[in-house]
PDB file of N, CA and C in Angstrom:
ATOM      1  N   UNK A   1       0.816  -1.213   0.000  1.00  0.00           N
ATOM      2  CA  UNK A   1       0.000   0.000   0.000  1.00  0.00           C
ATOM      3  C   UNK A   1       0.849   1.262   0.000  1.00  0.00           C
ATOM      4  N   UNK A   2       2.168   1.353   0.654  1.00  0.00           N
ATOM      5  CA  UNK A   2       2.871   2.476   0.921  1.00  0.00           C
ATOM      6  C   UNK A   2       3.403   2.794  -0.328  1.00  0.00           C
ATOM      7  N   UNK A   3       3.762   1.972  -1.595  1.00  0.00           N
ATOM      8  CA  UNK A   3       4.035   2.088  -2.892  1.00  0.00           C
ATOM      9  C   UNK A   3       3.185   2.847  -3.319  1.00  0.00           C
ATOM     10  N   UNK A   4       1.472   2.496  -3.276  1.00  0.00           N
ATOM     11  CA  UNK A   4       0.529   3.238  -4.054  1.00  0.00           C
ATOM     12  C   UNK A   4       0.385   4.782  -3.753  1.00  0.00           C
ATOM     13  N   UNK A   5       0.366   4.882  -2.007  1.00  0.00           N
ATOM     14  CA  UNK A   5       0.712   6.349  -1.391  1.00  0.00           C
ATOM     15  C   UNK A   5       1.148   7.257  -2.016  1.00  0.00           C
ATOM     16  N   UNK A   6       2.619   6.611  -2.086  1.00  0.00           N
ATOM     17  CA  UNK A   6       3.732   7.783  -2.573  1.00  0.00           C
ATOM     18  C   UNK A   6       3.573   8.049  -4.010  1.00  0.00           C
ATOM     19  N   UNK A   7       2.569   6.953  -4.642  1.00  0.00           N
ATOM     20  CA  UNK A   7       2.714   7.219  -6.194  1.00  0.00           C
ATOM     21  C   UNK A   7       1.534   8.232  -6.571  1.00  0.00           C
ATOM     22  N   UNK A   8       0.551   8.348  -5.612  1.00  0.00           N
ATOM     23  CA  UNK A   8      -0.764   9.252  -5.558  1.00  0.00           C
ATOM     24  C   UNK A   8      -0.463  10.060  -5.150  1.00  0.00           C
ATOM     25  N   UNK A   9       1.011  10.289  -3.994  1.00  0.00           N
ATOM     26  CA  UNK A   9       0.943  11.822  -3.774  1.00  0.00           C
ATOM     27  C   UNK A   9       1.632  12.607  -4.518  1.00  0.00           C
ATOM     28  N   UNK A  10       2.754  11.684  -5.800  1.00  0.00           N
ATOM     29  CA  UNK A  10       3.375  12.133  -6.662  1.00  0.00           C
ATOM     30  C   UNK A  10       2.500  12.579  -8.422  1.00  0.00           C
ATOM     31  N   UNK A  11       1.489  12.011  -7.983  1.00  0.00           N
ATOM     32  CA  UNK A  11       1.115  11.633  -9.845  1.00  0.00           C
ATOM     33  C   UNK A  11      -0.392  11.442  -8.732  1.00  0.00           C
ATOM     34  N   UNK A  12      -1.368  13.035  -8.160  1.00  0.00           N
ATOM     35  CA  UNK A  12      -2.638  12.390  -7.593  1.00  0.00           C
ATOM     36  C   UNK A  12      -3.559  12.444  -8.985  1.00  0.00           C
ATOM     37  N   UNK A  13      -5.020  11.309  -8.395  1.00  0.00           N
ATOM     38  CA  UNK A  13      -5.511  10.777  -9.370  1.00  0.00           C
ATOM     39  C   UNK A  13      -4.883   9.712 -10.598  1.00  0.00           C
ATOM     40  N   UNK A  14      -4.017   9.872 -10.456  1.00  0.00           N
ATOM     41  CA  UNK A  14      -3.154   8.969 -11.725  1.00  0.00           C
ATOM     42  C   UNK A  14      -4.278   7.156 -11.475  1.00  0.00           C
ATOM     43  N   UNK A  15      -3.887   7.030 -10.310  1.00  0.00           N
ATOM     44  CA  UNK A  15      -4.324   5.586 -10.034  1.00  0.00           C
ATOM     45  C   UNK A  15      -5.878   5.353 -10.559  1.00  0.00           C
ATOM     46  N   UNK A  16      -6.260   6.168 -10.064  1.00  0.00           N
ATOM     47  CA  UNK A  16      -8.316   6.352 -10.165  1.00  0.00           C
ATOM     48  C   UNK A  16      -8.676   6.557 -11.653  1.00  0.00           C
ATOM     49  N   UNK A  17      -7.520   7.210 -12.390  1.00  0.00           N
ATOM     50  CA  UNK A  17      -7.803   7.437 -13.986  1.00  0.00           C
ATOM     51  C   UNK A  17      -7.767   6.180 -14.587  1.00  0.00           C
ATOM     52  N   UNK A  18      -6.487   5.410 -14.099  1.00  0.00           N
ATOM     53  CA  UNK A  18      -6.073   4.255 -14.794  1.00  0.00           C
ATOM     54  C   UNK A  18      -7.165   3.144 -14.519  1.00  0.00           C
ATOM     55  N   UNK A  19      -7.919   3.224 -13.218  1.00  0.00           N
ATOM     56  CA  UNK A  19      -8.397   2.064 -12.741  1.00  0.00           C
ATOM     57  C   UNK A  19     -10.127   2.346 -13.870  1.00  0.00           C
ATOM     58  N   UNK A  20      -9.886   3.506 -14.240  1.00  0.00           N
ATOM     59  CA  UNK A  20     -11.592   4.146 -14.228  1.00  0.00           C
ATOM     60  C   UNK A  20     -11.342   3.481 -16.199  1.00  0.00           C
ATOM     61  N   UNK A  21     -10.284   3.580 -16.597  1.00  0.00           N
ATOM     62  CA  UNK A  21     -10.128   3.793 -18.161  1.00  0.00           C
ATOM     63  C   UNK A  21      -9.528   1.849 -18.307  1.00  0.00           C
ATOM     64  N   UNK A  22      -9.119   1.486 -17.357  1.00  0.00           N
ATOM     65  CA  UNK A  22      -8.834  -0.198 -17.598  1.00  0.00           C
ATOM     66  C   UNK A  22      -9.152  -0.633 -15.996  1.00  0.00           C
ATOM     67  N   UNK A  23     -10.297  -1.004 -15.842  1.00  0.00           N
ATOM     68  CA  UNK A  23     -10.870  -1.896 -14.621  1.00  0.00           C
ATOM     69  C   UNK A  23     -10.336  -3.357 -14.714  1.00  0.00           C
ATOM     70  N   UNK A  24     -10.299  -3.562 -15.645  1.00  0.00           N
ATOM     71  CA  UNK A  24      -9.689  -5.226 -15.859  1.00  0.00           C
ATOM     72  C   UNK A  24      -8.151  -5.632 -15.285  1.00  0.00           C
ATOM     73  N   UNK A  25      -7.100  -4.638 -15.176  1.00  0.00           N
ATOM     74  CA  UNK A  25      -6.044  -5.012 -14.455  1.00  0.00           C
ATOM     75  C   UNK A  25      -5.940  -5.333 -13.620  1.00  0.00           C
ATOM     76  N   UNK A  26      -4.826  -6.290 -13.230  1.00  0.00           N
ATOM     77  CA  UNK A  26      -4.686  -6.939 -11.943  1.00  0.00           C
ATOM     78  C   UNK A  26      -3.467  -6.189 -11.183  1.00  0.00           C
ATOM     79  N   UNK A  27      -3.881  -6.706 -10.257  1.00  0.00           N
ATOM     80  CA  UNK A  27      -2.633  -5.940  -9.413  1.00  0.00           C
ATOM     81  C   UNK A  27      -1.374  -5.690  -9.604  1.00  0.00           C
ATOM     82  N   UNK A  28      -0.718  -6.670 -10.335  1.00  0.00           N
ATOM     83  CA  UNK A  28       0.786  -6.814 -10.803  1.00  0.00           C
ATOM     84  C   UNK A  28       0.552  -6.228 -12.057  1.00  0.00           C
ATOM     85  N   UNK A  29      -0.485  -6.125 -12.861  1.00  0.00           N
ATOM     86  CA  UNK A  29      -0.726  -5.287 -14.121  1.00  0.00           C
ATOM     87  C   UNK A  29      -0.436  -3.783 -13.463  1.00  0.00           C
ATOM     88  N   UNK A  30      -1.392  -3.096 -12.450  1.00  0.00           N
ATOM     89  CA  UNK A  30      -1.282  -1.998 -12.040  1.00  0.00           C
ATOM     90  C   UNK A  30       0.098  -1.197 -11.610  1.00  0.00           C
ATOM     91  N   UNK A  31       1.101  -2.605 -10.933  1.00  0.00           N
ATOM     92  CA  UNK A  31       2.184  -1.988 -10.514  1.00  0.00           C
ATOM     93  C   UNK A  31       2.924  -1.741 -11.865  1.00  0.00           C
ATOM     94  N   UNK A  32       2.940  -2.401 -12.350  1.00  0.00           N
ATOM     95  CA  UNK A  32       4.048  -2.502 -14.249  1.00  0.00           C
ATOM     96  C   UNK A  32       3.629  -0.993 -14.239  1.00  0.00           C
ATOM     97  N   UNK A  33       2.409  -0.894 -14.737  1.00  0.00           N
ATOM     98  CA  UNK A  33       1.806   0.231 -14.964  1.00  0.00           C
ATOM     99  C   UNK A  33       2.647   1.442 -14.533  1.00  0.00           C
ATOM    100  N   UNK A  34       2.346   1.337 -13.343  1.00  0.00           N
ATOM    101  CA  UNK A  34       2.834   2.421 -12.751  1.00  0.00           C
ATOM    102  C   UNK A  34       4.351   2.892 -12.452  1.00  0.00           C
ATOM    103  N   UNK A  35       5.262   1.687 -12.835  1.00  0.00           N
ATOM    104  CA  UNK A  35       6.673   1.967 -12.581  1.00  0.00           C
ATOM    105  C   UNK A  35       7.107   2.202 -13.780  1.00  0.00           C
ATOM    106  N   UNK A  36       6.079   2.068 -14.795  1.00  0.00           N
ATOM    107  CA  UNK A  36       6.733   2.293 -16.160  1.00  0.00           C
ATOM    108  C   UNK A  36       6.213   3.591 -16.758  1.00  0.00           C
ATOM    109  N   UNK A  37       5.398   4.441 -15.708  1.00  0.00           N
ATOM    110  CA  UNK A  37       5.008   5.927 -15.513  1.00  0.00           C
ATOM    111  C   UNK A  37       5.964   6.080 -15.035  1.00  0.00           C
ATOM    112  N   UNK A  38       6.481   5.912 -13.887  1.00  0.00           N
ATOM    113  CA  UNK A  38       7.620   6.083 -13.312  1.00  0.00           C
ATOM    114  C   UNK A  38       9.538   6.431 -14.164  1.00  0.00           C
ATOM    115  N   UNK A  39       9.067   5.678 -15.210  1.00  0.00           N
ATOM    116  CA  UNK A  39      10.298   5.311 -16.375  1.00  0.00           C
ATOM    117  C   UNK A  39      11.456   4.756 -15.432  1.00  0.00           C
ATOM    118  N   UNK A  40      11.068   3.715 -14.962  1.00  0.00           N
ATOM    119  CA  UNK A  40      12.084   2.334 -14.874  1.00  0.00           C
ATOM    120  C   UNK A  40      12.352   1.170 -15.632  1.00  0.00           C
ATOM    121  N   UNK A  41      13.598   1.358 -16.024  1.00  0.00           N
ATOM    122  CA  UNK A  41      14.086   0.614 -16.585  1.00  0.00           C
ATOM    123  C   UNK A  41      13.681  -1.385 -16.778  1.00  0.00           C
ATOM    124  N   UNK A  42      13.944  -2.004 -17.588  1.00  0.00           N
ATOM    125  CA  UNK A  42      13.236  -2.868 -17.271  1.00  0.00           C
ATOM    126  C   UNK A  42      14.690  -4.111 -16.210  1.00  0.00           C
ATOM    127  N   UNK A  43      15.432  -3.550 -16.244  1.00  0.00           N
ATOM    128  CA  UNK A  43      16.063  -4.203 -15.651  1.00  0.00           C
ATOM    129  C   UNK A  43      16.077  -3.841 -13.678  1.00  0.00           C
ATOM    130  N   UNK A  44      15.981  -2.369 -13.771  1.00  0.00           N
ATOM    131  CA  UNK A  44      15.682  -1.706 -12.368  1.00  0.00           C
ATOM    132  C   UNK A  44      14.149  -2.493 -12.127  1.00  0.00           C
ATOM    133  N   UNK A  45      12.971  -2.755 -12.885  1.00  0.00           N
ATOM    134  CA  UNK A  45      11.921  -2.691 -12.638  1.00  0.00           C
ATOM    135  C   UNK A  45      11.989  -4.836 -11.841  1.00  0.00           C
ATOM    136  N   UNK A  46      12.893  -5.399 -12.679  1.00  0.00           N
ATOM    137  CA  UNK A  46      12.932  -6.893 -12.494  1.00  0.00           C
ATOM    138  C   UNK A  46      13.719  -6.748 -10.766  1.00  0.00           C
ATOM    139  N   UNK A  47      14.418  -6.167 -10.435  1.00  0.00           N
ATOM    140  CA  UNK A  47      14.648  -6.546  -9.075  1.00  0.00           C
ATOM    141  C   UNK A  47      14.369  -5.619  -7.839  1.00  0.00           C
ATOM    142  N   UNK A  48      13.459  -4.999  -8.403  1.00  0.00           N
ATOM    143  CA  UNK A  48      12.245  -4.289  -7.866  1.00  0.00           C
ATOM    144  C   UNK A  48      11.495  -5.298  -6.905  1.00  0.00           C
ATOM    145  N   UNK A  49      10.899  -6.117  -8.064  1.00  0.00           N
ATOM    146  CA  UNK A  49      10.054  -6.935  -8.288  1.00  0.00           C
ATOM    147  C   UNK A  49      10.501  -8.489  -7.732  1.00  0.00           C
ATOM    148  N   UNK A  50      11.854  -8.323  -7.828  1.00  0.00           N
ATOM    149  CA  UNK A  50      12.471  -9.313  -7.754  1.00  0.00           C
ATOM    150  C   UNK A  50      12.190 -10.908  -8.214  1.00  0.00           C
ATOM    151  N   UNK A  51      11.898 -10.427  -9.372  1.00  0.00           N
ATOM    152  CA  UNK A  51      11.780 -11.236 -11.020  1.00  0.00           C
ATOM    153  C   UNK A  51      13.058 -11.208 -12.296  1.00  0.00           C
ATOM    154  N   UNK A  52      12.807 -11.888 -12.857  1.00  0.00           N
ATOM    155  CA  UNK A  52      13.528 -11.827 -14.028  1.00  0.00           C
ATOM    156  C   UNK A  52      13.547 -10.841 -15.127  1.00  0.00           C
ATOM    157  N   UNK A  53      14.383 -10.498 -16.071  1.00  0.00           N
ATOM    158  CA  UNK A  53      14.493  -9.238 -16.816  1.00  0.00           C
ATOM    159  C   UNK A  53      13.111 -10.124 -17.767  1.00  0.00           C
ATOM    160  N   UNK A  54      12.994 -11.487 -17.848  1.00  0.00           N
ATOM    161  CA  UNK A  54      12.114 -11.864 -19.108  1.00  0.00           C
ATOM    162  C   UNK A  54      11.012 -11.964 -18.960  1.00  0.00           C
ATOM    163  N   UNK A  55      10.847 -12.444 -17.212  1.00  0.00           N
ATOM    164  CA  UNK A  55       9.453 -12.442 -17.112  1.00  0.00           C
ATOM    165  C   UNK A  55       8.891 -10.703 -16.818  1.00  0.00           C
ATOM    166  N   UNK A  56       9.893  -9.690 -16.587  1.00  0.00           N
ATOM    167  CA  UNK A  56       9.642  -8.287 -16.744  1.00  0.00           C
ATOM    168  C   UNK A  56       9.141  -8.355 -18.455  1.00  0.00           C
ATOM    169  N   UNK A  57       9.466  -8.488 -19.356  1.00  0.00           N
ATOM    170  CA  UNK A  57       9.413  -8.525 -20.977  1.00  0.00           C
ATOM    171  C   UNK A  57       8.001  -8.921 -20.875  1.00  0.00           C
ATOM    172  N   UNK A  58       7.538 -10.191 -20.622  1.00  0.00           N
ATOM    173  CA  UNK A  58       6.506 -11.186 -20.335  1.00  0.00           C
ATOM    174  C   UNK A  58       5.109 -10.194 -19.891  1.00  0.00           C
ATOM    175  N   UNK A  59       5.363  -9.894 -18.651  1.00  0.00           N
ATOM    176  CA  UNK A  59       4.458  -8.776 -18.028  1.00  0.00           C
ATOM    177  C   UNK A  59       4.109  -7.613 -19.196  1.00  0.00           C
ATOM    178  N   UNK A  60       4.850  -6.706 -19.970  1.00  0.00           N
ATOM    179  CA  UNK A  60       5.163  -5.952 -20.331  1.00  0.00           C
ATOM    180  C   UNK A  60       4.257  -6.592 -21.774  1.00  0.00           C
ATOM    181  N   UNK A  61       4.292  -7.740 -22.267  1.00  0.00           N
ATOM    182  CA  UNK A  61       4.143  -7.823 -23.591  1.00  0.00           C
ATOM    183  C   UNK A  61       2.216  -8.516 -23.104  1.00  0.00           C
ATOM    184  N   UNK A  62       1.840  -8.850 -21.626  1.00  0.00           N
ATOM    185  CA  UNK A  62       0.681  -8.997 -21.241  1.00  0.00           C
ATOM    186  C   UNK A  62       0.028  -7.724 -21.420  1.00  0.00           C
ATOM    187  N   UNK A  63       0.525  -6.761 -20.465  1.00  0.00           N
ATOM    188  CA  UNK A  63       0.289  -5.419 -20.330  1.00  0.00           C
ATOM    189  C   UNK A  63      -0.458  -4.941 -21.885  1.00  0.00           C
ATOM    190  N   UNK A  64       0.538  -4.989 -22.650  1.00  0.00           N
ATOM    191  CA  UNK A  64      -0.023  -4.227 -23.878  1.00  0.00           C
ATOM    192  C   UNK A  64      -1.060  -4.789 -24.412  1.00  0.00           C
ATOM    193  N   UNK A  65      -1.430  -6.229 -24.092  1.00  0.00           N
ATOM    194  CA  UNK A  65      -2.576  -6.974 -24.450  1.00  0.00           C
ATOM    195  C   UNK A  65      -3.735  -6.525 -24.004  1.00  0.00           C
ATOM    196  N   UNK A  66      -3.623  -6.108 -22.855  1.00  0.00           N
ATOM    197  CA  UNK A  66      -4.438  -6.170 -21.734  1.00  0.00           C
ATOM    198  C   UNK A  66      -4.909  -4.368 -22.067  1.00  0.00           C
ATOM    199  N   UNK A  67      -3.944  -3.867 -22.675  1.00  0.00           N
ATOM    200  CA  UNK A  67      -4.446  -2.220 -22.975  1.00  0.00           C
ATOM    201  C   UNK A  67      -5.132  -2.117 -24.399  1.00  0.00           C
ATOM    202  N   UNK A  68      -5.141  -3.083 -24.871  1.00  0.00           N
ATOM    203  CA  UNK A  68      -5.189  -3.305 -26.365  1.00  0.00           C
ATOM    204  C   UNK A  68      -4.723  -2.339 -27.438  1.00  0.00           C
ATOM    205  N   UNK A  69      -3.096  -2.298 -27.253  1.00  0.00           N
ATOM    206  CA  UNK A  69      -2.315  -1.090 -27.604  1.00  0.00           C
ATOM    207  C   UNK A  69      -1.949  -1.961 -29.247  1.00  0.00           C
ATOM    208  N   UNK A  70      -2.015  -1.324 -30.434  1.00  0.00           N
ATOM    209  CA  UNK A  70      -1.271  -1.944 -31.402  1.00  0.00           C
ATOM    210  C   UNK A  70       0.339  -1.912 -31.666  1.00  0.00           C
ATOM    211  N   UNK A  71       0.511  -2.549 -32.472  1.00  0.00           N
ATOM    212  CA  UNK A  71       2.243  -3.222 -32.363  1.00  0.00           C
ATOM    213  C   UNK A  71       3.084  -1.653 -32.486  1.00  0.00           C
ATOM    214  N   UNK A  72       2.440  -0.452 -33.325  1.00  0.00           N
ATOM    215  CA  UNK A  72       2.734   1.049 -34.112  1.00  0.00           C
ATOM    216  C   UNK A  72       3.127   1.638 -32.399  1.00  0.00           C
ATOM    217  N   UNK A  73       1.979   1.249 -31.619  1.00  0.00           N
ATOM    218  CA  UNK A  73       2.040   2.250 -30.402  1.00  0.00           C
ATOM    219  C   UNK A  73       3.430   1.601 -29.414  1.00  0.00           C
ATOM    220  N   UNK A  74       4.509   2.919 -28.246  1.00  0.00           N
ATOM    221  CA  UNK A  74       5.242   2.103 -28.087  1.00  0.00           C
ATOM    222  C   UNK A  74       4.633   2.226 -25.970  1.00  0.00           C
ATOM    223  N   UNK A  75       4.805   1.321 -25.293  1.00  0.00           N
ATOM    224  CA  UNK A  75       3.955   1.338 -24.541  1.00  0.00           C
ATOM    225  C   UNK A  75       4.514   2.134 -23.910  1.00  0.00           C
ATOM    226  N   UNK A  76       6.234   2.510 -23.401  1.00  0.00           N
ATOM    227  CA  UNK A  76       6.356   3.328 -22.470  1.00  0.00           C
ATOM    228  C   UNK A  76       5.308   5.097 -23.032  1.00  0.00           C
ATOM    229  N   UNK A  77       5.979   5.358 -23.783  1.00  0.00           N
ATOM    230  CA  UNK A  77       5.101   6.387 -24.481  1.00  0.00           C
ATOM    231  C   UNK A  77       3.487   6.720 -24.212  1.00  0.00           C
ATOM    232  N   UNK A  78       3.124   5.243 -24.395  1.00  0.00           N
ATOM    233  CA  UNK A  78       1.706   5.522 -24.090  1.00  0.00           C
ATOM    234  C   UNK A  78       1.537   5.692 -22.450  1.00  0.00           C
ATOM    235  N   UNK A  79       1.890   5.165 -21.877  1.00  0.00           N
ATOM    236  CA  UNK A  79       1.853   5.322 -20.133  1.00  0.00           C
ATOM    237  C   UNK A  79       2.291   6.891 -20.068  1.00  0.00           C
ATOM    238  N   UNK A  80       3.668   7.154 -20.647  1.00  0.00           N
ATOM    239  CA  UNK A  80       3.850   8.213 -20.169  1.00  0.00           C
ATOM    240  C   UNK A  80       3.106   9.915 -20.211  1.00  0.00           C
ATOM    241  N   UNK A  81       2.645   8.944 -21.653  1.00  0.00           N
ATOM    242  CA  UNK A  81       1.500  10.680 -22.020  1.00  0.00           C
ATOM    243  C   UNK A  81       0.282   9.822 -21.313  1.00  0.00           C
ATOM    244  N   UNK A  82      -0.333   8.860 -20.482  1.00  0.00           N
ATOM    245  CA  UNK A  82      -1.535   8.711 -19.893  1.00  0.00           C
ATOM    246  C   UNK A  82      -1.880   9.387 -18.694  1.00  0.00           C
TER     247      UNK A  82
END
């Protein structure tokens, strides 16, 4: 919870937009989400997480499924202007 805090008091509403515009994410969807607003790296983001750089890739290539972003769009980009 103290993750989500600091990310609402940095970026408020951010969370409530995302949740209001994709209800379907899951929790580990939400965090990707949000550390990749953040612009972490995907290697900073894997031992974060303390996962693998592939299953970071993995997440990342769910994610865009899950936003139904096409192959043209690039996802950090899209998070970052969201």
């Amino acid at each position: 919870l103290s993750f989500k805090q600091y990310f609402d008091k940095a970026y408020p509403n951010f969370i409530f937009r995302m949740r209001g515009a994709y209800p379907a994410l899951t929790e580990s969807e939400e965090r990707l989400f949000m550390l990749i607003k953040l612009n972490i790296k995907t290697k900073e983001v894997a031992s974060i997480l303390g996962i693998s750089d592939d299953s970071v890739k993995k997440s990342r290539s769910r994610l865009r499924k899950r936003l139904a972003l096409s192959e043209d769009i690039d996802l950090n980009t899209f998070i970052s202007m969201f």
